[in-house]
N, C-alpha and C. Protein backbone atom coordinates (compact mmCIF):
# COMPACT_ATOMS: atom_id res chain seq x y z
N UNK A 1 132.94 190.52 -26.62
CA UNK A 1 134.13 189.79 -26.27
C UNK A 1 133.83 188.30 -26.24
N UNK A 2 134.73 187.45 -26.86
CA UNK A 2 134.17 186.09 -26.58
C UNK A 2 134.51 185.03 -26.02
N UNK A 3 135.53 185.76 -24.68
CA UNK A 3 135.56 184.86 -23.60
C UNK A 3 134.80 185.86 -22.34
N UNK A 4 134.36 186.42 -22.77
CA UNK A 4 133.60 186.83 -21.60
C UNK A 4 131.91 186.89 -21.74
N UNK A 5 131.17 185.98 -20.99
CA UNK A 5 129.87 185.91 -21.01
C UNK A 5 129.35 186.54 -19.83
N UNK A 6 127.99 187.11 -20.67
CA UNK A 6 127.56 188.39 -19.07
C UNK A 6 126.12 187.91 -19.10
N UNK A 7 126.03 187.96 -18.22
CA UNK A 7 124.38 187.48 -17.77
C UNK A 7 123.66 188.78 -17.06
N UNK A 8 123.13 189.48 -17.83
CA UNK A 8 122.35 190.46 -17.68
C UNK A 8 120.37 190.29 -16.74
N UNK A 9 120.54 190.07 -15.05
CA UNK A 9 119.01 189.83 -15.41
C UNK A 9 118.02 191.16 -15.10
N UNK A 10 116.97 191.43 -15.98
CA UNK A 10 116.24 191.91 -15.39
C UNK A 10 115.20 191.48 -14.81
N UNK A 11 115.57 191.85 -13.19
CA UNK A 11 114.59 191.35 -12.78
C UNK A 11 112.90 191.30 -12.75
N UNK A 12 112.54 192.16 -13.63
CA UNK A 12 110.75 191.81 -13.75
C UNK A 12 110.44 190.97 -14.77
N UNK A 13 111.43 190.54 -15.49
CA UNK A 13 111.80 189.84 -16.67
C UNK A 13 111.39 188.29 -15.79
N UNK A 14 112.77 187.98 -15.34
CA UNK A 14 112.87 186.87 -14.97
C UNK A 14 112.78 186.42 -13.33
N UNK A 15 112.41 187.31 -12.43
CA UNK A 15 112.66 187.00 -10.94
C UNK A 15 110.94 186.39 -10.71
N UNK A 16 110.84 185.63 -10.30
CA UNK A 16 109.78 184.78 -9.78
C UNK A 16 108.63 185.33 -8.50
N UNK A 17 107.89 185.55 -8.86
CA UNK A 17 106.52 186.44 -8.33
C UNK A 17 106.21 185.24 -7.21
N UNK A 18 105.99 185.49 -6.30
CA UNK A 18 105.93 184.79 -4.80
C UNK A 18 105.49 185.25 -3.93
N UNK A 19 104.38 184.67 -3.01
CA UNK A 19 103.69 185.48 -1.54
C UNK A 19 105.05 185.25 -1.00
N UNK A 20 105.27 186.37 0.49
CA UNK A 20 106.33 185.53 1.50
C UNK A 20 105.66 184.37 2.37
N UNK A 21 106.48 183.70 2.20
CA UNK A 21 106.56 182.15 2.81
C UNK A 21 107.65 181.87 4.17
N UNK A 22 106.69 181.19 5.03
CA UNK A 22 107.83 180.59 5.84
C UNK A 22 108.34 181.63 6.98
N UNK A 23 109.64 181.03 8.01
CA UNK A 23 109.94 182.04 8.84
C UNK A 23 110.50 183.26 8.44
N UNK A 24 110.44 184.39 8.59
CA UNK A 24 111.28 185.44 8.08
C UNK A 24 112.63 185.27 9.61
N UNK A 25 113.73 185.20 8.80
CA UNK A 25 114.92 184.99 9.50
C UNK A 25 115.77 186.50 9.38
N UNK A 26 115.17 187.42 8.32
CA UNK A 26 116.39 188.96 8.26
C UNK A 26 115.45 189.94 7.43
N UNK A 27 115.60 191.07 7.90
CA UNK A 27 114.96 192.13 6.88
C UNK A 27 115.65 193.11 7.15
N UNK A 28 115.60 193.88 5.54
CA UNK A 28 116.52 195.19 5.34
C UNK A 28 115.43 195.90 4.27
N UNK A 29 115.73 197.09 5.16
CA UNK A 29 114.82 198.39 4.20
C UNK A 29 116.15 199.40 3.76
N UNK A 30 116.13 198.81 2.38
CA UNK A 30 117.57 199.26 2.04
C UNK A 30 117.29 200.39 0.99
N UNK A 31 118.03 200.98 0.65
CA UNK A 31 118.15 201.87 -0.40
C UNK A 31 117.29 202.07 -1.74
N UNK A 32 117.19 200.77 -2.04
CA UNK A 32 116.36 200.10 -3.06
C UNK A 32 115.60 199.48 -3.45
N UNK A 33 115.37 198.74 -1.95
CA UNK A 33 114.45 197.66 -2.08
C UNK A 33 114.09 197.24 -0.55
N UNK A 34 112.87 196.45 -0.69
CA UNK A 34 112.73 196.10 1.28
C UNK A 34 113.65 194.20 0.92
N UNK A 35 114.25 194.30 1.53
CA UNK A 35 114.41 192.72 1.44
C UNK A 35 114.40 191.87 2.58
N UNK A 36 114.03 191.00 2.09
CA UNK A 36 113.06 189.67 2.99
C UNK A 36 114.11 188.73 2.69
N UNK A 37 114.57 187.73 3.83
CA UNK A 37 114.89 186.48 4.44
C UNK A 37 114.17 185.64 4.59
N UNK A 38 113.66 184.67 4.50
CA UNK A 38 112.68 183.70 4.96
C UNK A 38 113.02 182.31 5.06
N UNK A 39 113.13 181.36 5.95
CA UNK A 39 113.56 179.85 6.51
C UNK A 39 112.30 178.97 6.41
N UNK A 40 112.05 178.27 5.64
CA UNK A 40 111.67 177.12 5.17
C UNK A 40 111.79 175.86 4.69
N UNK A 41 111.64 175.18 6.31
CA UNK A 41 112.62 173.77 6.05
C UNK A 41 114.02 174.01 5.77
N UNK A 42 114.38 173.21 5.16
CA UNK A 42 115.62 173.37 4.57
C UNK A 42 115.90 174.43 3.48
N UNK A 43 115.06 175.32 3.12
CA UNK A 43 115.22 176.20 1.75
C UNK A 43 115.23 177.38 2.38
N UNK A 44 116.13 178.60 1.87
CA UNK A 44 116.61 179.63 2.50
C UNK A 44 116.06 180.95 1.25
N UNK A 45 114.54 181.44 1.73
CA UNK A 45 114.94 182.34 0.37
C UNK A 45 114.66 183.61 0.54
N UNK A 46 115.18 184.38 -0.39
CA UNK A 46 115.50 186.08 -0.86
C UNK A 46 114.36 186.08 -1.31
N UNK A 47 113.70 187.36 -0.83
CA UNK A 47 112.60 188.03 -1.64
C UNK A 47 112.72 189.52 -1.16
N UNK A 48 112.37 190.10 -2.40
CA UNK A 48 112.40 191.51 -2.63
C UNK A 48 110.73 192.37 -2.27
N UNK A 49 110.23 193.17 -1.96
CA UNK A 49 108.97 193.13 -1.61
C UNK A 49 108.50 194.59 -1.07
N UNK A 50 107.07 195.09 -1.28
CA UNK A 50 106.86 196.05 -1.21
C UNK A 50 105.62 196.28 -1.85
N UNK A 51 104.41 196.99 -0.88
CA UNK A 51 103.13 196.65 -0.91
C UNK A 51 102.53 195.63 -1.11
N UNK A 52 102.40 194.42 -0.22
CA UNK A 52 101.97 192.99 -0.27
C UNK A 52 102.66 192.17 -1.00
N UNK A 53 103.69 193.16 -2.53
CA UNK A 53 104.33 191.91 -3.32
C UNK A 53 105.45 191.71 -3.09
N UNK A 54 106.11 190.16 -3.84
CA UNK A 54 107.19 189.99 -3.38
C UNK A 54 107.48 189.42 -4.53
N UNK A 55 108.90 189.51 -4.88
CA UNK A 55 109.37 188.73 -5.72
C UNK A 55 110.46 187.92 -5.25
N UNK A 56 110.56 186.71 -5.44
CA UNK A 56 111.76 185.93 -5.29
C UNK A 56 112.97 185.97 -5.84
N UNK A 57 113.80 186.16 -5.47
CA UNK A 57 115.04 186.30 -6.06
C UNK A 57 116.16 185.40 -6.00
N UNK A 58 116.10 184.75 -4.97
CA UNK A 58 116.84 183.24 -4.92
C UNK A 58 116.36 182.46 -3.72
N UNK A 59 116.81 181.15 -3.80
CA UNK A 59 116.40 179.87 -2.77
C UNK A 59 117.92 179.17 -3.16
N UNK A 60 118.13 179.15 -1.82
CA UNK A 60 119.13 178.03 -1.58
C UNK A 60 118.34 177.03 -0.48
N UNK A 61 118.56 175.59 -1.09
CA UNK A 61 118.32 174.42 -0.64
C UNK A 61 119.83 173.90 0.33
N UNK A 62 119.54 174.27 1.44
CA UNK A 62 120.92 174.22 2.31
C UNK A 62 121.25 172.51 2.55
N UNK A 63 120.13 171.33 2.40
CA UNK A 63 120.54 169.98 2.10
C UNK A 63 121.28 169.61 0.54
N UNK A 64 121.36 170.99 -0.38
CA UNK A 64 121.32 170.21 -1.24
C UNK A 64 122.46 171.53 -2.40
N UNK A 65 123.52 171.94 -2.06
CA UNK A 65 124.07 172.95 -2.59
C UNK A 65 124.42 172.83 -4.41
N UNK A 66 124.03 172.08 -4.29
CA UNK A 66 124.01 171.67 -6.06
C UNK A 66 122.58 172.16 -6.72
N UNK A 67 121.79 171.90 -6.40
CA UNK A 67 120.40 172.37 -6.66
C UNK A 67 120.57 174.02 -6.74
N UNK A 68 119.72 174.14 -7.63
CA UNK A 68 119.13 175.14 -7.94
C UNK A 68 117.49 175.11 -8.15
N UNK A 69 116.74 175.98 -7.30
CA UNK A 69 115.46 175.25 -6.75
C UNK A 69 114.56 176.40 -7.97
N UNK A 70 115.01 177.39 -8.07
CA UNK A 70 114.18 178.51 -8.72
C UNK A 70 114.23 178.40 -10.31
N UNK A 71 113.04 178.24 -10.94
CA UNK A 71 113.65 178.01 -12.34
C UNK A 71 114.15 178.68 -13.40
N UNK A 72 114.58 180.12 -12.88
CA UNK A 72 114.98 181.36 -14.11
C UNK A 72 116.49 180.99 -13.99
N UNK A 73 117.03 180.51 -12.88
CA UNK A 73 118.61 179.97 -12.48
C UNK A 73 119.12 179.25 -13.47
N UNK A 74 118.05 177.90 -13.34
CA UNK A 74 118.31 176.81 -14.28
C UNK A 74 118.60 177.27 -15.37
N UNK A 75 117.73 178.06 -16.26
CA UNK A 75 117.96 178.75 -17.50
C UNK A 75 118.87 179.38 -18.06
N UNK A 76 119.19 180.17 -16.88
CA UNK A 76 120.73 180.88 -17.27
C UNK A 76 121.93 179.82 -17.32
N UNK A 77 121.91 179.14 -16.89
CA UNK A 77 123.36 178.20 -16.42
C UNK A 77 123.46 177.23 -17.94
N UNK A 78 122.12 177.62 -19.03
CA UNK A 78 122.66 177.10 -20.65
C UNK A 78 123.36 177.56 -21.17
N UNK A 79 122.93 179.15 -20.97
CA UNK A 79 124.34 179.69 -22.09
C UNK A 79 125.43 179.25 -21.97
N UNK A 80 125.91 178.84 -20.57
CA UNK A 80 127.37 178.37 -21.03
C UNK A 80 127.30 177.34 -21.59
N UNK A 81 126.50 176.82 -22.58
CA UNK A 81 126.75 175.47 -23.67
C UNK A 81 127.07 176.16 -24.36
N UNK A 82 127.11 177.50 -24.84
CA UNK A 82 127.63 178.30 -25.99
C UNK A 82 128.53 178.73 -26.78
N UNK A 83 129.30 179.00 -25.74
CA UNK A 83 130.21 179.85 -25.85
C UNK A 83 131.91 178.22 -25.98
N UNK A 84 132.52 178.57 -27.19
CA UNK A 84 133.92 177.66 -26.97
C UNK A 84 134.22 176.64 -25.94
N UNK A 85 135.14 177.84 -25.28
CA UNK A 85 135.57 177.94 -23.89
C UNK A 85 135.70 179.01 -22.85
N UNK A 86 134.79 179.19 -22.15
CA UNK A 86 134.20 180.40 -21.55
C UNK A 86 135.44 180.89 -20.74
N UNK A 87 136.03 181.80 -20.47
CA UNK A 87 137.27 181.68 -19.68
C UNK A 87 136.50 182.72 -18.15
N UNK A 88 135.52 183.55 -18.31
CA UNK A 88 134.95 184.48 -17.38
C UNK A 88 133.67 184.68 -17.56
N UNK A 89 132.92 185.14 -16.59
CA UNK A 89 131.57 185.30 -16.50
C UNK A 89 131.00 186.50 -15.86
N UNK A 90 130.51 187.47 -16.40
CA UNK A 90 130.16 188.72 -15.27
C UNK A 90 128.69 188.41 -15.52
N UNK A 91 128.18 188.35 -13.95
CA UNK A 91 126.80 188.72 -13.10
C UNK A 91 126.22 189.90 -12.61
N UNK A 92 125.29 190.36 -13.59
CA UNK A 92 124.85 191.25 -13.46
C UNK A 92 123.58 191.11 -12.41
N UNK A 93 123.44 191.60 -10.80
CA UNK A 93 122.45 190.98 -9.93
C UNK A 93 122.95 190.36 -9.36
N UNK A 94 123.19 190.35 -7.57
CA UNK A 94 123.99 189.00 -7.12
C UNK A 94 122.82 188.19 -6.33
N UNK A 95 121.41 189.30 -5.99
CA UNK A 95 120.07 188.19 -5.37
C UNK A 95 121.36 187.56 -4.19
N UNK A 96 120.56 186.19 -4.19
CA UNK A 96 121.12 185.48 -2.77
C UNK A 96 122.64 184.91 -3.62
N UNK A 97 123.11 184.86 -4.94
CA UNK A 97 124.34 184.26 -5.60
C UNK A 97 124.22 183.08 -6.11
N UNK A 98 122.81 182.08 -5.53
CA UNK A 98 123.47 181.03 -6.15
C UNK A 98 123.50 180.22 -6.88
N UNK A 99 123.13 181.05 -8.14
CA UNK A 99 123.95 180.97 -9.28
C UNK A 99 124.85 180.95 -9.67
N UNK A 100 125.66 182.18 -9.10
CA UNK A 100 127.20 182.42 -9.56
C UNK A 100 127.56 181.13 -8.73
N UNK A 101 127.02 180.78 -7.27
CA UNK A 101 127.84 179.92 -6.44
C UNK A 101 128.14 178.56 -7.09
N UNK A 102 126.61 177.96 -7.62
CA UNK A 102 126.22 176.91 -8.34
C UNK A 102 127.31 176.97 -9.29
N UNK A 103 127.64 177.63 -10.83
CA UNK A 103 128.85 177.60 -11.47
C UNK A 103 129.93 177.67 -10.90
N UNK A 104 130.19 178.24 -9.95
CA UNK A 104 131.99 177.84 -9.06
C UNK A 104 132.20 176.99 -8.57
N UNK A 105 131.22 175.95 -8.18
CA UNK A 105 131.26 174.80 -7.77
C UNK A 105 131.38 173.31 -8.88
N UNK A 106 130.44 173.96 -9.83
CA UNK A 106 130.52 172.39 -11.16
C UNK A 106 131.98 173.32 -12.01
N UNK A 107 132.48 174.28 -11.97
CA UNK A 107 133.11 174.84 -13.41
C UNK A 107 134.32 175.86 -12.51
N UNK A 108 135.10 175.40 -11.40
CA UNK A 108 135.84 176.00 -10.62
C UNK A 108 136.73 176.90 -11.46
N UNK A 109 137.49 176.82 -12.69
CA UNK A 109 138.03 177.28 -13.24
C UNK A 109 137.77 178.54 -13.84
N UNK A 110 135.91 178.31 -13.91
CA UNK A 110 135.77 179.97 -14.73
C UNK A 110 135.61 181.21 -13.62
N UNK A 111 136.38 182.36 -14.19
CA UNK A 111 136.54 183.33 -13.32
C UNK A 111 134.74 184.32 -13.60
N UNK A 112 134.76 184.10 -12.13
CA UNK A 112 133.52 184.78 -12.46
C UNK A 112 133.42 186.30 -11.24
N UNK A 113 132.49 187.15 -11.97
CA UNK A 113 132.25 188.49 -11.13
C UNK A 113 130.99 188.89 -11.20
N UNK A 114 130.63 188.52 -10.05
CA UNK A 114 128.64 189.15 -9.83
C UNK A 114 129.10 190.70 -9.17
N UNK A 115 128.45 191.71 -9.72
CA UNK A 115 128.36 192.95 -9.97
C UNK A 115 126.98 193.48 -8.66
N UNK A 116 126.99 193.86 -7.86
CA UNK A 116 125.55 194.24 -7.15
C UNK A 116 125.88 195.67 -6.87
N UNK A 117 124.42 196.48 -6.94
CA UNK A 117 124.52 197.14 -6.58
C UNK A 117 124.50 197.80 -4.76
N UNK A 118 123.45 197.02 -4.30
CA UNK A 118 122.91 197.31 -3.09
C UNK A 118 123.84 196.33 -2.35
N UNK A 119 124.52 197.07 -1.11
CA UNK A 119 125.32 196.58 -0.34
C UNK A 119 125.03 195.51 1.10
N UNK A 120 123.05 196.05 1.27
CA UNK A 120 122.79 194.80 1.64
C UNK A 120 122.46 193.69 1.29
N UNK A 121 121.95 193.30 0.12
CA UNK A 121 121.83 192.36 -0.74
C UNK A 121 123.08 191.44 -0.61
N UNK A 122 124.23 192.02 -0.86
CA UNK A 122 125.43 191.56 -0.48
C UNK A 122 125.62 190.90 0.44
N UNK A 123 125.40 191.58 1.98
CA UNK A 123 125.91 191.23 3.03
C UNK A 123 124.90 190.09 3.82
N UNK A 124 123.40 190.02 3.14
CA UNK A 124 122.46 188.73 3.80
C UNK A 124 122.57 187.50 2.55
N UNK A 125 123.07 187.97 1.50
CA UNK A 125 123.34 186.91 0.60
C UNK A 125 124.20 185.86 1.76
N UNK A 126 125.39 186.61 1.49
CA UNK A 126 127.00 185.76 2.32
C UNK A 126 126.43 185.60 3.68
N UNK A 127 125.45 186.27 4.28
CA UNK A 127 125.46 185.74 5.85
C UNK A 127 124.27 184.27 5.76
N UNK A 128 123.31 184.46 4.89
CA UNK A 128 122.44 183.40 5.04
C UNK A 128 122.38 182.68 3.34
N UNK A 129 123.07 182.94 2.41
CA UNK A 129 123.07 181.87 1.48
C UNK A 129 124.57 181.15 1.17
N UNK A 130 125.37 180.94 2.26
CA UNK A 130 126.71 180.31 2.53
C UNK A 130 127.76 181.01 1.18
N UNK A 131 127.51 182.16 0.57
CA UNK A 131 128.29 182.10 -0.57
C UNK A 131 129.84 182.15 0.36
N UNK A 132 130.66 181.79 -0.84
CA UNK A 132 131.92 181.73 -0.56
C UNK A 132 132.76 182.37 -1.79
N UNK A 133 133.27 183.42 -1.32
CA UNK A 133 134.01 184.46 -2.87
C UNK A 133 135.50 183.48 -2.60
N UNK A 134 136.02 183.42 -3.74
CA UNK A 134 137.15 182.96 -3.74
C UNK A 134 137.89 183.41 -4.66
N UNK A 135 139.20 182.90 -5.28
CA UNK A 135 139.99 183.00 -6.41
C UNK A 135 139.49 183.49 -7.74
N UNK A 136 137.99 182.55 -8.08
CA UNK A 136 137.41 182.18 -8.88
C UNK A 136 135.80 183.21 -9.31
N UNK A 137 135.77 183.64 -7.69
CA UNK A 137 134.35 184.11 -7.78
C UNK A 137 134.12 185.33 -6.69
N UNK A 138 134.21 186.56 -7.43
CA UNK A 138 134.19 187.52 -6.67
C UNK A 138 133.03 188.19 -6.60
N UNK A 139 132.44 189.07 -5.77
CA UNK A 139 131.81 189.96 -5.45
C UNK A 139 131.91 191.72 -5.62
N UNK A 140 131.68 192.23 -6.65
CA UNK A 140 131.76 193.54 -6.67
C UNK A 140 130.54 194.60 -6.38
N UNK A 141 130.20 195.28 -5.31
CA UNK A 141 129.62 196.51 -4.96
C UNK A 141 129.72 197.81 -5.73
N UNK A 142 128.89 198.01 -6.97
CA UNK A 142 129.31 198.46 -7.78
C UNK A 142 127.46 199.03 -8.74
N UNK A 143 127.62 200.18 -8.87
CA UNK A 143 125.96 200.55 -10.15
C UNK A 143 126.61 200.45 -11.29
């Protein structure tokens, strides 16, 4: 379809290999995964983890909501040089969001839908990475 761009990640592909760092602020031994919270300084990040490893999955820089601190983020946010005029975006992975958040904020207009499966992932994203679903940018709980 070619107003609809999907950002597929897999995460062993692209999620960022990381000791845990910093305060742990939330943990969930969820369905799928152990997930880790952690408060550092001003940077808020998701990590996924299980037998000593961890992978990072997002950082929000809470001084700085424009930033995108992790660099597989950065990467994705080219394709939309691609495409015409992108009218929608489905997110496959919602991690901490903010990615999807980061595009609803520079590109308010494109309708976007991050897809997650795991329902806590969801619920410490929105409690500790400020997402905000709106008009524009929804959240679906969904395999």
């Amino acid at each position: 379809m070619r107003n609809l761009l999907c950002f597929v990640l897999l995460l062993t592909g692209f999620a960022g290999h990381a000791d845990a760092q910093g305060d742990q602020i939330a943990f969930r031994e969820s369905l799928y995964n152990n997930i880790y919270v952690f408060e550092r300084g001003e940077l808020v990040i998701m990590q996924f983890g299980k037998n000593q490893r961890f992978w990072t999955e997002s950082v929000y820089d809470r001084s700085n909501a424009r930033a995108l601190p992790v660099t597989y983020t950065r990467f994705l946010t080219v394709a939309l040089a691609y495409p015409e005029q992108p009218r929608s975006m489905l997110e496959i992975g919602l991690g901490g969001g903010r990615t999807a958040a980061y595009l609803n904020l520079h590109w308010p207009s494109l309708d976007i839908t991050s897809v997650e499966l795991d329902p806590d992932v969801i619920e410490l994203a929105i409690e500790h990475f400020e997402l905000q679903p709106n008009d524009t940018f929804k959240i679906v709980e969904r395999d």
